[in-house]
C-alpha atoms as a PDB file:
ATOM      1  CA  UNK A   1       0.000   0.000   0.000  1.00  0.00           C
ATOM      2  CA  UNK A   2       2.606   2.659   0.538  1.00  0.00           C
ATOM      3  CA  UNK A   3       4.194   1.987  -2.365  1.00  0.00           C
ATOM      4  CA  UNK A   4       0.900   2.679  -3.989  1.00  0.00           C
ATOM      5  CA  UNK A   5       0.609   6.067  -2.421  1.00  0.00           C
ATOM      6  CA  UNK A   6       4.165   6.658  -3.353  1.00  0.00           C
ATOM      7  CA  UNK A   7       3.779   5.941  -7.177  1.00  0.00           C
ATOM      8  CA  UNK A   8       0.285   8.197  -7.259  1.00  0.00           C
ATOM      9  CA  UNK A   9       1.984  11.233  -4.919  1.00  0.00           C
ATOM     10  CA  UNK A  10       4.487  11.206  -7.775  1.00  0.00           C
ATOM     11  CA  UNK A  11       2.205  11.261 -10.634  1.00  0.00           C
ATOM     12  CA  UNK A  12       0.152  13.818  -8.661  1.00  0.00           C
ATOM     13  CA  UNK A  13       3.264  15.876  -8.509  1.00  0.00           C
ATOM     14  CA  UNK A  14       4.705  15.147 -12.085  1.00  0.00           C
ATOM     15  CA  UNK A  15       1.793  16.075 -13.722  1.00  0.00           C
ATOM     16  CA  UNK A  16       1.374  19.918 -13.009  1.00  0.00           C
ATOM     17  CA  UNK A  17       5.100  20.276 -13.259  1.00  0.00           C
ATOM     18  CA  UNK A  18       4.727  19.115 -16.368  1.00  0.00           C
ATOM     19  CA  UNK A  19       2.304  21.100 -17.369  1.00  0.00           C
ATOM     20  CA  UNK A  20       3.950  24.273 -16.250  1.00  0.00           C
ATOM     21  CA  UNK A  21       7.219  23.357 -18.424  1.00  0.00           C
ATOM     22  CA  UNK A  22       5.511  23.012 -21.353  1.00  0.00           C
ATOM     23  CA  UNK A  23       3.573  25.914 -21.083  1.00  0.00           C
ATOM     24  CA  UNK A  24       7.021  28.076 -20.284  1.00  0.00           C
ATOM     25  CA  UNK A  25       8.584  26.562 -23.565  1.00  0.00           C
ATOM     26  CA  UNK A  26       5.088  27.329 -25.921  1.00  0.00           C
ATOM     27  CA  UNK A  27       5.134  30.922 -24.546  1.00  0.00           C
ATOM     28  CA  UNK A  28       9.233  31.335 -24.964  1.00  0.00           C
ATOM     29  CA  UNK A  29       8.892  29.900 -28.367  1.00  0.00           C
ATOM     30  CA  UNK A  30       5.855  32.038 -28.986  1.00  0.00           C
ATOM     31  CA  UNK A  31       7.716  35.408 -28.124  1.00  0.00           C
ATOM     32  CA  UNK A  32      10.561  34.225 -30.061  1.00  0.00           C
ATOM     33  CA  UNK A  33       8.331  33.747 -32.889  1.00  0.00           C
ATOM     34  CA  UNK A  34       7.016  37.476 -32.791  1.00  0.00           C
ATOM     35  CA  UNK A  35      10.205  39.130 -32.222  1.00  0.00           C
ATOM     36  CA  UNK A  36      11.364  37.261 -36.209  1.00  0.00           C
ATOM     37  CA  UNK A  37       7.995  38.435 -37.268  1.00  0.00           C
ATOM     38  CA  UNK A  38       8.523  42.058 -36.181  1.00  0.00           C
ATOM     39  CA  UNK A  39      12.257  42.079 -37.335  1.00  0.00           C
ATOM     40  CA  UNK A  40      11.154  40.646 -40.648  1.00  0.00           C
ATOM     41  CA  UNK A  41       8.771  43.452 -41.505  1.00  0.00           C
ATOM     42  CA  UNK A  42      10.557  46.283 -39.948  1.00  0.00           C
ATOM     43  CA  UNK A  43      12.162  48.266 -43.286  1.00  0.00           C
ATOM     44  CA  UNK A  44      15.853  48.130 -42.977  1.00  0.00           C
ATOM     45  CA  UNK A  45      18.054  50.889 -44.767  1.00  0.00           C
ATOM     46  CA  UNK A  46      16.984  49.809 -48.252  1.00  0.00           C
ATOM     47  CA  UNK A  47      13.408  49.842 -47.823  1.00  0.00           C
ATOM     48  CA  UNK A  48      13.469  52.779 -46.275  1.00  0.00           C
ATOM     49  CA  UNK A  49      14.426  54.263 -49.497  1.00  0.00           C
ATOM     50  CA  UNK A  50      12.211  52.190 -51.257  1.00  0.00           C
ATOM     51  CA  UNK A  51       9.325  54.074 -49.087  1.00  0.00           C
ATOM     52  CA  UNK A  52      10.560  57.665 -50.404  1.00  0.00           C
ATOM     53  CA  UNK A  53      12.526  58.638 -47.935  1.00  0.00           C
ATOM     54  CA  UNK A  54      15.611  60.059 -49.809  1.00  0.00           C
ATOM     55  CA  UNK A  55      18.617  61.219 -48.395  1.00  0.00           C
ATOM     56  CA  UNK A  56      18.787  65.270 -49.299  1.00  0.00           C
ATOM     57  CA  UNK A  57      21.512  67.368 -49.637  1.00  0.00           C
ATOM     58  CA  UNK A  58      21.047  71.555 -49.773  1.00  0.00           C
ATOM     59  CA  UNK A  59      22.251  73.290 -52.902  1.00  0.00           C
ATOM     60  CA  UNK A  60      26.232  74.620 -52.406  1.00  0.00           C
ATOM     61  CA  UNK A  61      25.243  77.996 -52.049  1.00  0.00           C
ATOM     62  CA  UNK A  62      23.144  76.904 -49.201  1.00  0.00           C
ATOM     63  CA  UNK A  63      25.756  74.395 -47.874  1.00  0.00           C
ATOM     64  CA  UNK A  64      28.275  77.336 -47.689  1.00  0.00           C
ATOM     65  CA  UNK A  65      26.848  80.424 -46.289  1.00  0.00           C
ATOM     66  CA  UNK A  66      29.851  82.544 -46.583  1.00  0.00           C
ATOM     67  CA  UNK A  67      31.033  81.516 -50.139  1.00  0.00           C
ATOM     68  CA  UNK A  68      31.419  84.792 -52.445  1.00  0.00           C
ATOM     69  CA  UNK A  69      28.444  85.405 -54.647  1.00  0.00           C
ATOM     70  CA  UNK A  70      28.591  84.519 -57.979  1.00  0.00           C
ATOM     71  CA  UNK A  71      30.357  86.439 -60.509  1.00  0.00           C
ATOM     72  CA  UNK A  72      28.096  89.099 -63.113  1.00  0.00           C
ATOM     73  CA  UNK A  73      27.680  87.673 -66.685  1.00  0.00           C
ATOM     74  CA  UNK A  74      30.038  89.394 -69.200  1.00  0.00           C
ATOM     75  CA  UNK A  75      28.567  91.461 -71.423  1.00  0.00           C
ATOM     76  CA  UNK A  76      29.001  90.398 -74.987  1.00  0.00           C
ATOM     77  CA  UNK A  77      31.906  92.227 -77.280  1.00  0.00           C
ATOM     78  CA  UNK A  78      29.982  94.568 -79.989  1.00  0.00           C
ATOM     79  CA  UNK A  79      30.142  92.760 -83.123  1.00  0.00           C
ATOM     80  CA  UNK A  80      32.023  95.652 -86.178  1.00  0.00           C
ATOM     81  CA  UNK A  81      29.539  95.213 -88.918  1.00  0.00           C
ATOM     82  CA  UNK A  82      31.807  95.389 -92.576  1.00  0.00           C
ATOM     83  CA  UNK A  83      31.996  98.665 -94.373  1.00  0.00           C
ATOM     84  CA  UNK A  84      30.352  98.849 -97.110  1.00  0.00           C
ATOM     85  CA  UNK A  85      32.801  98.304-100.173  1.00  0.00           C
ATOM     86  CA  UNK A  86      34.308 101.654-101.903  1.00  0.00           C
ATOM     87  CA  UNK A  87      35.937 102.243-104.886  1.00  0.00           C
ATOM     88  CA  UNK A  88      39.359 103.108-105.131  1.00  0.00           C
ATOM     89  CA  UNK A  89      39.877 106.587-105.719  1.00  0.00           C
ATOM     90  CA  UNK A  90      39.887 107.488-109.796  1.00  0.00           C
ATOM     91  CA  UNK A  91      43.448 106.871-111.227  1.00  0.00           C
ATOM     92  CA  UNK A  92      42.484 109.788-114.084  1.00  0.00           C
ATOM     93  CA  UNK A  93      43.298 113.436-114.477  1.00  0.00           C
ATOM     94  CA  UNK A  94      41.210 115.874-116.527  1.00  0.00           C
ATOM     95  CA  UNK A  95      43.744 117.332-119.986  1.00  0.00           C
ATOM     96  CA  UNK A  96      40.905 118.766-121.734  1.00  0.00           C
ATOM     97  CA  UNK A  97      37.619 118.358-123.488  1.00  0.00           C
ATOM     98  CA  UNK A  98      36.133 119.167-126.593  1.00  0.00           C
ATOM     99  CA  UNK A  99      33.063 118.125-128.706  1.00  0.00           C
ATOM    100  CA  UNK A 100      33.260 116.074-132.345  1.00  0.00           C
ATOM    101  CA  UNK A 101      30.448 115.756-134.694  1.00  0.00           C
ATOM    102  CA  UNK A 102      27.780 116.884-131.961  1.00  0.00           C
ATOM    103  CA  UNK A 103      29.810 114.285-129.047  1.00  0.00           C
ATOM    104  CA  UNK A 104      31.344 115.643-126.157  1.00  0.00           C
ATOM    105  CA  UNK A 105      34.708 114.433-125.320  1.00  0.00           C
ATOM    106  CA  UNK A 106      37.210 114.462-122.755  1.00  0.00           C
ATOM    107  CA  UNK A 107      40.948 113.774-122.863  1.00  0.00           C
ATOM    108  CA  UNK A 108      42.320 111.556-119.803  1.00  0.00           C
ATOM    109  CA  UNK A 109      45.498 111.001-118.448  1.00  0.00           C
ATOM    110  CA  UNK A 110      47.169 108.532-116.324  1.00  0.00           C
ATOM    111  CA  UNK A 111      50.324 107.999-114.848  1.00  0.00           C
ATOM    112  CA  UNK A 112      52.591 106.892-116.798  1.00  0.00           C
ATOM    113  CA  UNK A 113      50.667 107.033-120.326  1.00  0.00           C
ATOM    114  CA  UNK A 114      49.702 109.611-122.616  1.00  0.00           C
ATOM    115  CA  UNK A 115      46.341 111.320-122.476  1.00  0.00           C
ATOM    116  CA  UNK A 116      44.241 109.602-124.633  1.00  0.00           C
ATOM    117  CA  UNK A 117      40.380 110.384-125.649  1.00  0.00           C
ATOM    118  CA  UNK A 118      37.045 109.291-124.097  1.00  0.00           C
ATOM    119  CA  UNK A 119      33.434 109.643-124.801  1.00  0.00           C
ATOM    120  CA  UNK A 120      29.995 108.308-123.331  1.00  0.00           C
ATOM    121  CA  UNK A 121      30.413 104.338-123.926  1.00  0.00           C
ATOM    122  CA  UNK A 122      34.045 104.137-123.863  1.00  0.00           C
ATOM    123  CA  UNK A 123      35.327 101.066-121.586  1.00  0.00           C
ATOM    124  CA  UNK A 124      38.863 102.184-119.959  1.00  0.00           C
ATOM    125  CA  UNK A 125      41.426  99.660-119.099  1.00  0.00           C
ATOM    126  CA  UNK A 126      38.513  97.035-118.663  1.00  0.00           C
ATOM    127  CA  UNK A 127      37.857  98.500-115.168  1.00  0.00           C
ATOM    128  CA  UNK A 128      36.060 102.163-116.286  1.00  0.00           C
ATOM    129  CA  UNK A 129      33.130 103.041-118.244  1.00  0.00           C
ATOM    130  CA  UNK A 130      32.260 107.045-119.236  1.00  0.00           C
ATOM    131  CA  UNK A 131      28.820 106.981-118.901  1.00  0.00           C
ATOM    132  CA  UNK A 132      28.683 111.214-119.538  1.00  0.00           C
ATOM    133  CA  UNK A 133      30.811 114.039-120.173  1.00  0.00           C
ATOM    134  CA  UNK A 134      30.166 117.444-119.802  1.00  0.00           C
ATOM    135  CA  UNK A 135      31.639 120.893-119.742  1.00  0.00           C
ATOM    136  CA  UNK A 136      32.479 120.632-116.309  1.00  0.00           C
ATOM    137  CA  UNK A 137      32.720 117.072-115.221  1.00  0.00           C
ATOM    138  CA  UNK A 138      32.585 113.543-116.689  1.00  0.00           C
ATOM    139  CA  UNK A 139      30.843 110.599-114.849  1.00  0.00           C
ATOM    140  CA  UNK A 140      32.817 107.288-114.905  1.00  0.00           C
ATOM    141  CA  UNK A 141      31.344 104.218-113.320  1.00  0.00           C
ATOM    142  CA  UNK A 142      33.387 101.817-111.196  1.00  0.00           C
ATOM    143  CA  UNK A 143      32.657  98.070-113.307  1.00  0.00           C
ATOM    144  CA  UNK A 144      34.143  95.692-110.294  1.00  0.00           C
ATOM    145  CA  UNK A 145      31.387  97.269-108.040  1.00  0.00           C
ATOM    146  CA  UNK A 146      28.970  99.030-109.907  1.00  0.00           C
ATOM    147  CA  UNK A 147      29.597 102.407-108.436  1.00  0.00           C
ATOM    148  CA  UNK A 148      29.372 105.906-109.744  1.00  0.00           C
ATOM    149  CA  UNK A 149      32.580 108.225-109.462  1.00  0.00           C
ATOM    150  CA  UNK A 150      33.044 111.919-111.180  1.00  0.00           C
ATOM    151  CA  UNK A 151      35.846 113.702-112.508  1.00  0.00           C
ATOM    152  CA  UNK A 152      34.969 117.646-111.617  1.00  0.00           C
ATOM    153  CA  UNK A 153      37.909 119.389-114.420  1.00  0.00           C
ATOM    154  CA  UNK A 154      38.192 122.207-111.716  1.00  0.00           C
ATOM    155  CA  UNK A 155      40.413 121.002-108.410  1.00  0.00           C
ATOM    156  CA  UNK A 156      38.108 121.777-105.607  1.00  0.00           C
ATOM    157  CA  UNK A 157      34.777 121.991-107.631  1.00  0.00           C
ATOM    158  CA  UNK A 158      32.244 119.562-106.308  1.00  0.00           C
ATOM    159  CA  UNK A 159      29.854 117.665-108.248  1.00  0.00           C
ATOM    160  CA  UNK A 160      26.133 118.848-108.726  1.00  0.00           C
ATOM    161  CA  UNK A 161      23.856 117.598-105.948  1.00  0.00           C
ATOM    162  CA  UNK A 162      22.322 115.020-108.238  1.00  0.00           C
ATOM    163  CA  UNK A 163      24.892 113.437-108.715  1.00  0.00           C
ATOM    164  CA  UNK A 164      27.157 114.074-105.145  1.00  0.00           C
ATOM    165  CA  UNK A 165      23.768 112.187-103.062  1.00  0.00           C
ATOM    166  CA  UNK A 166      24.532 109.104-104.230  1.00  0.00           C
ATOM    167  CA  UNK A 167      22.369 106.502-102.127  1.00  0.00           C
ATOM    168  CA  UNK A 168      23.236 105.085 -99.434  1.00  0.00           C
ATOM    169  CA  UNK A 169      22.400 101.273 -99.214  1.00  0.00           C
ATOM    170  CA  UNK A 170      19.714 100.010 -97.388  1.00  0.00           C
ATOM    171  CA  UNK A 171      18.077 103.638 -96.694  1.00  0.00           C
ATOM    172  CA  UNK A 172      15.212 105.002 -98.902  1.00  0.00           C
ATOM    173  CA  UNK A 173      15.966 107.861-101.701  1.00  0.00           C
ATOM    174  CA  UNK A 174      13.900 110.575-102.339  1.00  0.00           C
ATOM    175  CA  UNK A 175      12.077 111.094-105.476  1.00  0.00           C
ATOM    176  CA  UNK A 176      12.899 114.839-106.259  1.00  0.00           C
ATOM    177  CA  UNK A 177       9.985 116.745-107.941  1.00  0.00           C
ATOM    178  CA  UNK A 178       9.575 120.416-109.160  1.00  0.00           C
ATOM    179  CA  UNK A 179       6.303 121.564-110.664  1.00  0.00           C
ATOM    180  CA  UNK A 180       4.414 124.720-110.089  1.00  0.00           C
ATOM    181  CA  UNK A 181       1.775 125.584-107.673  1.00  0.00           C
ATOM    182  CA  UNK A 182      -0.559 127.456-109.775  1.00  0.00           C
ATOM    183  CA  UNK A 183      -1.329 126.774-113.689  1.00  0.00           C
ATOM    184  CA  UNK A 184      -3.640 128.775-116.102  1.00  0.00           C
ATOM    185  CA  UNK A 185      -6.747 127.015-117.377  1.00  0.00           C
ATOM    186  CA  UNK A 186      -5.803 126.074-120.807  1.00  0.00           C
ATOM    187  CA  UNK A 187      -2.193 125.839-120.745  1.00  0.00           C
ATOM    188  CA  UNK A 188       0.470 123.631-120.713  1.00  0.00           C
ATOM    189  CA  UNK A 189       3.190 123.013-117.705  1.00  0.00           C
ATOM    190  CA  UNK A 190       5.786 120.793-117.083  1.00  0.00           C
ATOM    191  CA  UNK A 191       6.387 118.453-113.840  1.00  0.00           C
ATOM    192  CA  UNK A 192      10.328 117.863-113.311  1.00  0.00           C
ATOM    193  CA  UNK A 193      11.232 114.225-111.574  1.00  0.00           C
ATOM    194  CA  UNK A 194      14.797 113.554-110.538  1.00  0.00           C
ATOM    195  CA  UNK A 195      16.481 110.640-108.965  1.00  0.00           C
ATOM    196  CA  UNK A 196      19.236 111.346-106.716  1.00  0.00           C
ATOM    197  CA  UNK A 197      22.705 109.756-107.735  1.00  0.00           C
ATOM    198  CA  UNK A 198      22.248 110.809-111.203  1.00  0.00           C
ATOM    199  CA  UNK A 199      22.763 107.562-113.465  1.00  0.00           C
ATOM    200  CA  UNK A 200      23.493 105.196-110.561  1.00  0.00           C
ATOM    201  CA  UNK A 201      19.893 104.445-110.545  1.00  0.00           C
ATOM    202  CA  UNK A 202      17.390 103.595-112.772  1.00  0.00           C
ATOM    203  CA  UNK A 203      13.598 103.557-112.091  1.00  0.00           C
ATOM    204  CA  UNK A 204       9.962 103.290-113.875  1.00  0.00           C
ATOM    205  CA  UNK A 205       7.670 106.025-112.829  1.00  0.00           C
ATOM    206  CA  UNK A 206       4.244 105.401-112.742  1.00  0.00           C
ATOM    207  CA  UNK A 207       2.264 108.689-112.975  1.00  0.00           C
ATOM    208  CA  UNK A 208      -1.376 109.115-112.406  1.00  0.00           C
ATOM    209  CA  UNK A 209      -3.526 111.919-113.055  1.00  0.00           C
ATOM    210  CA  UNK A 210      -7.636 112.890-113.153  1.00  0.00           C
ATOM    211  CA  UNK A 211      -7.519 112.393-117.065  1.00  0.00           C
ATOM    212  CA  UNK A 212     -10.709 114.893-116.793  1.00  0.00           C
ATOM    213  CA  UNK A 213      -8.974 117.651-115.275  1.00  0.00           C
ATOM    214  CA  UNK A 214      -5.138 116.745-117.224  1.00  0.00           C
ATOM    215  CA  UNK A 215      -3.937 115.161-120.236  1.00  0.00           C
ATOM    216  CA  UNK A 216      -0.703 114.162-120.585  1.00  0.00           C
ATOM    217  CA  UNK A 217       1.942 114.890-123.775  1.00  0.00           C
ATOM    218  CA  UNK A 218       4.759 113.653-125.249  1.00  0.00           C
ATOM    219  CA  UNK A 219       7.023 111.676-123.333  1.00  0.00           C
ATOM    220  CA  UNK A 220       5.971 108.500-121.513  1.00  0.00           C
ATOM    221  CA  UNK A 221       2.948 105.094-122.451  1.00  0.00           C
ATOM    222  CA  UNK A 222      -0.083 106.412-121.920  1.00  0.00           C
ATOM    223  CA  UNK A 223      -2.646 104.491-120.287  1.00  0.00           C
ATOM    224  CA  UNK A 224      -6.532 104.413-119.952  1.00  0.00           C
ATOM    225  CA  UNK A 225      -7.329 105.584-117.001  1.00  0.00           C
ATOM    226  CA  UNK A 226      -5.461 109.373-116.278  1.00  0.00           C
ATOM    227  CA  UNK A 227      -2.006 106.588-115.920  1.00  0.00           C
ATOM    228  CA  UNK A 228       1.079 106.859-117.587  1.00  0.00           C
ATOM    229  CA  UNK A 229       4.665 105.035-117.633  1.00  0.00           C
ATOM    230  CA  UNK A 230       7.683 107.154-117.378  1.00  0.00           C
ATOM    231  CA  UNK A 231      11.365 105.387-117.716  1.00  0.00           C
ATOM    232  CA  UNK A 232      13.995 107.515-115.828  1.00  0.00           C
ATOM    233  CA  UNK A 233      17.473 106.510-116.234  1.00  0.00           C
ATOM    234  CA  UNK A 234      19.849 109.171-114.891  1.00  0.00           C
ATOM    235  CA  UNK A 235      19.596 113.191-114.872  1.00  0.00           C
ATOM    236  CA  UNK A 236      16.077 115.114-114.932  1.00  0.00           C
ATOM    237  CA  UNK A 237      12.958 113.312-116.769  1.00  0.00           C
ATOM    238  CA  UNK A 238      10.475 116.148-118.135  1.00  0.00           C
ATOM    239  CA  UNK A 239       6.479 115.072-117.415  1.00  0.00           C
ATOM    240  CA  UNK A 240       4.683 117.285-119.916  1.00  0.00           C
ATOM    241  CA  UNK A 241       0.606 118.256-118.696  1.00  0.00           C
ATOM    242  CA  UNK A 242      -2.042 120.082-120.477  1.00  0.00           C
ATOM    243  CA  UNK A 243      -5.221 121.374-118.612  1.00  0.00           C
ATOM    244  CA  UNK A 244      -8.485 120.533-119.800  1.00  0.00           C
ATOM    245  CA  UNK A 245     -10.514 122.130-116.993  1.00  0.00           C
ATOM    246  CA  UNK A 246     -12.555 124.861-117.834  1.00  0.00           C
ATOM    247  CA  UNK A 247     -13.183 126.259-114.215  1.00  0.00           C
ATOM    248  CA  UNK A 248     -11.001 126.778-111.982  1.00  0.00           C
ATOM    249  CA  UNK A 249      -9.994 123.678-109.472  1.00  0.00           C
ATOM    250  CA  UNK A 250      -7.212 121.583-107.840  1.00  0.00           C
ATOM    251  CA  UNK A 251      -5.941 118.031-108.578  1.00  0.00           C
ATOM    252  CA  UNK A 252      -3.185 115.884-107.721  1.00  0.00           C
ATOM    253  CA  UNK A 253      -0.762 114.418-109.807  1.00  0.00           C
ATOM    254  CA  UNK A 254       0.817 110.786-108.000  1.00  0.00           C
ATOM    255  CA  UNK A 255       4.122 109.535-108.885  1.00  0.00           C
ATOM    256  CA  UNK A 256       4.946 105.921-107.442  1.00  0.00           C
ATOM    257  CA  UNK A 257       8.660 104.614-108.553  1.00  0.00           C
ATOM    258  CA  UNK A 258       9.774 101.131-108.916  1.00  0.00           C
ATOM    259  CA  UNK A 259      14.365 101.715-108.775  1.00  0.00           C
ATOM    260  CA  UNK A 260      17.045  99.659-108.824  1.00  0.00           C
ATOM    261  CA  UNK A 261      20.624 100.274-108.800  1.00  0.00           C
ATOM    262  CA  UNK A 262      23.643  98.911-111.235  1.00  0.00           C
ATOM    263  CA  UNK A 263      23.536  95.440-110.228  1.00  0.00           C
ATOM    264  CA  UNK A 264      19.953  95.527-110.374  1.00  0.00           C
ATOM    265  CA  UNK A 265      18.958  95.062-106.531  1.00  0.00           C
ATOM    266  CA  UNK A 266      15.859  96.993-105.668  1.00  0.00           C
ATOM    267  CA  UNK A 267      16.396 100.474-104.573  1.00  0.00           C
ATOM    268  CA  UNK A 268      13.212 101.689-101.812  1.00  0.00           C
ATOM    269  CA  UNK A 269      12.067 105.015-103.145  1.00  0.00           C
ATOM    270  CA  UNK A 270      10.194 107.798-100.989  1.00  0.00           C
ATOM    271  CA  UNK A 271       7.127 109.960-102.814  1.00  0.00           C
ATOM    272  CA  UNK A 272       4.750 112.151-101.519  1.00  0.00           C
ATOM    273  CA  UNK A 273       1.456 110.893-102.106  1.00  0.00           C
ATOM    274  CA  UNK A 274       0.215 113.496-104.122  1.00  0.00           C
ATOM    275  CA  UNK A 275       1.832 116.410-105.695  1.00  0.00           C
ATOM    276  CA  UNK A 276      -1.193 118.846-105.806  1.00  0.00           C
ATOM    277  CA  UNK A 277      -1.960 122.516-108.700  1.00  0.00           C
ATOM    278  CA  UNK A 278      -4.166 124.782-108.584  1.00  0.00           C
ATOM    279  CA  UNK A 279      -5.763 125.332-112.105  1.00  0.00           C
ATOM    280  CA  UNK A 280      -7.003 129.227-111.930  1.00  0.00           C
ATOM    281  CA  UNK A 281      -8.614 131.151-114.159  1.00  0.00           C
ATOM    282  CA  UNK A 282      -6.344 132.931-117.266  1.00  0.00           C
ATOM    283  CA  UNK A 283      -4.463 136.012-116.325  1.00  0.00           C
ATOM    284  CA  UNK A 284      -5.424 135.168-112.517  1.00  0.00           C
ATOM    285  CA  UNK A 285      -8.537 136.386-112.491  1.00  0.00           C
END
């Protein structure tokens, strides 16, 4: 009997303790089963970066709050734009002038060579061509570049102002135009158009008139209409009118020019819109 009581007082015993042990190894096993959980899903250096959060760095002016400021931006060198080309000045000298069989002609000399004759056409040493000679002055044009040079015979004399405003490239001319303010009923009068730079530029005038008040004579195509088409090449171009109004009035003559210059590039031409006369009554009455 007692060792009965022994064997069950030890199973009584063994059984809670083990009970308790197992319950301390489930729990321990448990928390050590969390702790891997949490450690697993806690982001680690890379995933934090693969959440957004990026290291930043502030810009160097920022990093550096006593660096010097930055230098000013140079200002860019002025570009020197090319002269325009010139011609060299004329390698001639006046020796006389003279006039054959109704054509003016002018002796020119050289260094070097003997004077030797020229006239309007004449083509000097390839490089020259006299495109007018007259008392005074001969106009020779410069063939390499198409400009206009003049010979005054006089040292010192300058060249009329037709031909001394040459144009100046890229700027507009000036369409010069001389016609009187007042005209008799029944007469006749003249309008004067000149381009500046004498022969250096050549230009089609296109004149229009009230072909009830004017008609226009001699020079220039006639067109229906009151038009007209006047070619000016070089020196003064004569626009003849005659009045057909009976009563006294006003009317407007307008001039528009198409120029262009020895290489034919177009040459911008200024006008006034309208060049205006006042037709009155014979004798101004």
């Amino acid at each position: 009997m007692n060792r009965v009581r022994a064997s069950f007082a030890l199973a009584a015993i063994a059984a809670p303790l083990a009970w308790w042990w197992s319950g301390a190894t489930d729990s321990g096993d448990a928390a050590r089963t969390v702790h891997a959980r949490q450690a697993a899903a806690a982001p680690g250096p890379a995933d934090q970066n693969a959440l957004g959060f990026q290291p930043r760095s502030l810009p160097a002016r920022r990093s550096d709050l006593f660096a010097p400021p930055p230098a000013a931006p140079r200002k860019p060198e002025p570009i020197a734009l090319p002269e325009a080309p010139k011609a060299p000045p004329l390698p001639y000298k006046y020796d006389g002038n003279g006039e054959l069989q109704g054509k003016r002609f002018v002796y020119l000399a050289r260094e070097g060579r003997r004077s030797a004759m020229a006239s309007v056409g004449d083509i000097l040493d390839g490089t020259y061509r006299v495109e007018d000679v007259t008392r005074d002055h001969a106009v020779l044009r410069y063939l390499p570049l198409g400009i206009q040079q003049v010979l005054m015979y006089q040292a010192g004399a300058k060249p009329p102002p037709e031909l001394a405003a040459a144009p100046v490239p890229g700027r507009p001319v000036e369409l010069q135009v001389d016609m009187p303010a007042e005209v008799a009923l029944g007469q006749e009068f003249v309008v004067t158009v000149r381009m500046p730079g004498g022969g250096l530029l050549k230009a089609t005038i296109d004149v229009r008139y009230d072909p009830e008040v004017l008609a226009m004579v001699g020079a220039g195509l006639p067109r229906p209409g009151g038009r007209a088409v006047v070619e000016v090449a070089g020196g003064s171009t004569p626009l003849r009118f005659k009045v057909l109004a009976d009563t006294p009035t006003s009317t407007d003559i307008a001039l528009q020019v198409n120029a262009t210059d020895a290489n034919g590039k177009r040459v911008p031409v200024w006008t006034q819109r309208a060049n205006t006369v006042s037709l009155v009554p014979s004798g101004g009455a």
